[in-house]
Protein backbone atom coordinates (compact mmCIF):
# COMPACT_ATOMS: atom_id res chain seq x y z
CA UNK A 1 111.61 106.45 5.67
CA UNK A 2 112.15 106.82 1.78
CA UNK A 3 115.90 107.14 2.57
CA UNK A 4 115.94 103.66 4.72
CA UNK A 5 114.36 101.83 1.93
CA UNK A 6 116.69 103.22 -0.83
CA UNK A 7 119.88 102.25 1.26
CA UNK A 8 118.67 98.44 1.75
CA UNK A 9 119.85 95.94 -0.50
CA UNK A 10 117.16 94.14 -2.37
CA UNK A 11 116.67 91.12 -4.31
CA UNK A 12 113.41 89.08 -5.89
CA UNK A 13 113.70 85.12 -6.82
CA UNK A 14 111.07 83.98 -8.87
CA UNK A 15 111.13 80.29 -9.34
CA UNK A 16 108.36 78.70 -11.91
CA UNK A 17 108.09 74.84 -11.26
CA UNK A 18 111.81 74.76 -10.66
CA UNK A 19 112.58 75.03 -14.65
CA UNK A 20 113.11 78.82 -14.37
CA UNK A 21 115.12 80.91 -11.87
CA UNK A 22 114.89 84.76 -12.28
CA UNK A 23 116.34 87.14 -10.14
CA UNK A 24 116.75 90.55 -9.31
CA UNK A 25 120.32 92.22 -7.53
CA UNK A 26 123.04 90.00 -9.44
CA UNK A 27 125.88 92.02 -9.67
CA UNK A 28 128.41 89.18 -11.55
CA UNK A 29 128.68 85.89 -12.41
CA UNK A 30 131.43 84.29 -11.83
CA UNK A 31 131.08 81.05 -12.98
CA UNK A 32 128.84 78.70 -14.48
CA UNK A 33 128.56 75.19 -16.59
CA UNK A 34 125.52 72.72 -16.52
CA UNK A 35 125.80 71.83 -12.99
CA UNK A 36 125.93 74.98 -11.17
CA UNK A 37 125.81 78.96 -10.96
CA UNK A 38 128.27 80.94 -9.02
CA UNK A 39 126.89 84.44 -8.85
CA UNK A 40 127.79 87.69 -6.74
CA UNK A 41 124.60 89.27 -5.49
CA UNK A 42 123.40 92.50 -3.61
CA UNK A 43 122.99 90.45 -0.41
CA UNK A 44 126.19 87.95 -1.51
CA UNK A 45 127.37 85.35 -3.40
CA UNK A 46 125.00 82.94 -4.12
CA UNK A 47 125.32 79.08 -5.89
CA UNK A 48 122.51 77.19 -7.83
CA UNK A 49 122.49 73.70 -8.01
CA UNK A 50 121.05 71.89 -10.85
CA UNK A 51 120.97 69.68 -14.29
CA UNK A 52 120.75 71.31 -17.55
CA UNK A 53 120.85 74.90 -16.07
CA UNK A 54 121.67 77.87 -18.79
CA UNK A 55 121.35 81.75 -18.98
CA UNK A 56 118.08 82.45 -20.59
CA UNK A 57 118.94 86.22 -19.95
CA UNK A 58 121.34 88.29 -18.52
CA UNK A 59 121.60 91.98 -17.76
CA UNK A 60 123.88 93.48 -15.24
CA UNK A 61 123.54 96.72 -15.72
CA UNK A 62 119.88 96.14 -14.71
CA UNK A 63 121.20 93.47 -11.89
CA UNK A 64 118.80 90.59 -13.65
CA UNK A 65 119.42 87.26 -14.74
CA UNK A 66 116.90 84.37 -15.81
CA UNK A 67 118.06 80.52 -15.98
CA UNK A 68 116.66 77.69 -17.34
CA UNK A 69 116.95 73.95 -16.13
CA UNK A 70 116.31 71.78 -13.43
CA UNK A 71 116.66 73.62 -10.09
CA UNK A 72 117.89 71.57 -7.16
CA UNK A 73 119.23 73.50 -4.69
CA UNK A 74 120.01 77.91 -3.96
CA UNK A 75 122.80 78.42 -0.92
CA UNK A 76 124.03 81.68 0.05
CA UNK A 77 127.72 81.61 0.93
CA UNK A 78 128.23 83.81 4.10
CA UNK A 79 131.22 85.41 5.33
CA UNK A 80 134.29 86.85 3.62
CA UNK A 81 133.29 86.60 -0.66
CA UNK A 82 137.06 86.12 -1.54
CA UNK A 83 137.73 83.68 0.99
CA UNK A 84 134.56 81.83 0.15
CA UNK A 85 135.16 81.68 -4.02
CA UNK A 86 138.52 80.08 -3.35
CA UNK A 87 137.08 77.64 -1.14
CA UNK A 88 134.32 76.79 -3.79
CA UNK A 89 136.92 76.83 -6.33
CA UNK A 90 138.80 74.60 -3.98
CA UNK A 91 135.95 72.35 -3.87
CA UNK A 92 135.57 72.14 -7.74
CA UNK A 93 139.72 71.17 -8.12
CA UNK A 94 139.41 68.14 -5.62
C-alpha cells in the first residue's frame, strides 16, 4: 500500500479569504503578470485568474509556491500540455 501512495501524484491548495494561494506539486511556471498564473503542476498545468496577483514565495525544488492578490478563478487545462500552452498563448496574442 506504501508503494501506491508514493507513486500518486499529489498536490494541496490552500486558499485564505482568496488573498493567498499556496500550493504544493508546482513543477514550473511558465508565465505570469498581474492578471494571471500559468503554472505546470504534478496533476497539470494549471491557470489562476485574478487582480493584483504576485509570488509571495517560490520553491521548485520543494514543488511550492505562495501568491498574493485577489483570487478569481483556478482552471486546470486538460489534455496534451504543449498543445494547450500554445492555445493559451494563442489566446493572450488575439
Amino acid at each position: 500500500m506504501n508503494d501506491q501512495v508514493k507513486d500518486q501524484k499529489r498536490q494541496e491548495v490552500k486558499m485564505l479569504n482568496r488573498k493567498l494561494l499556496e500550493m504544493t506539486g508546482v513543477r514550473n511556471v511558465e508565465s505570469f503578470d498581474s492578471e494571471e498564473f500559468l503554472l505546470e503542476t504534478v496533476l497539470g498545468f494549471l491557470t489562476i485568474k485574478g487582480q493584483n496577483l504576485h509570488i509571495k514565495h517560490l520553491s521548485l525544488e520543494q514543488g511550492l509556491v505562495a501568491i498574493e492578490g485577489l483570487v478569481h478563478s483556478l482552471t486546470y487545462l486538460d489534455g496534451n500540455a504543449h498543445a494547450k500552452s500554445k492555445g493559451l498563448l494563442g489566446k493572450l496574442f488575439k
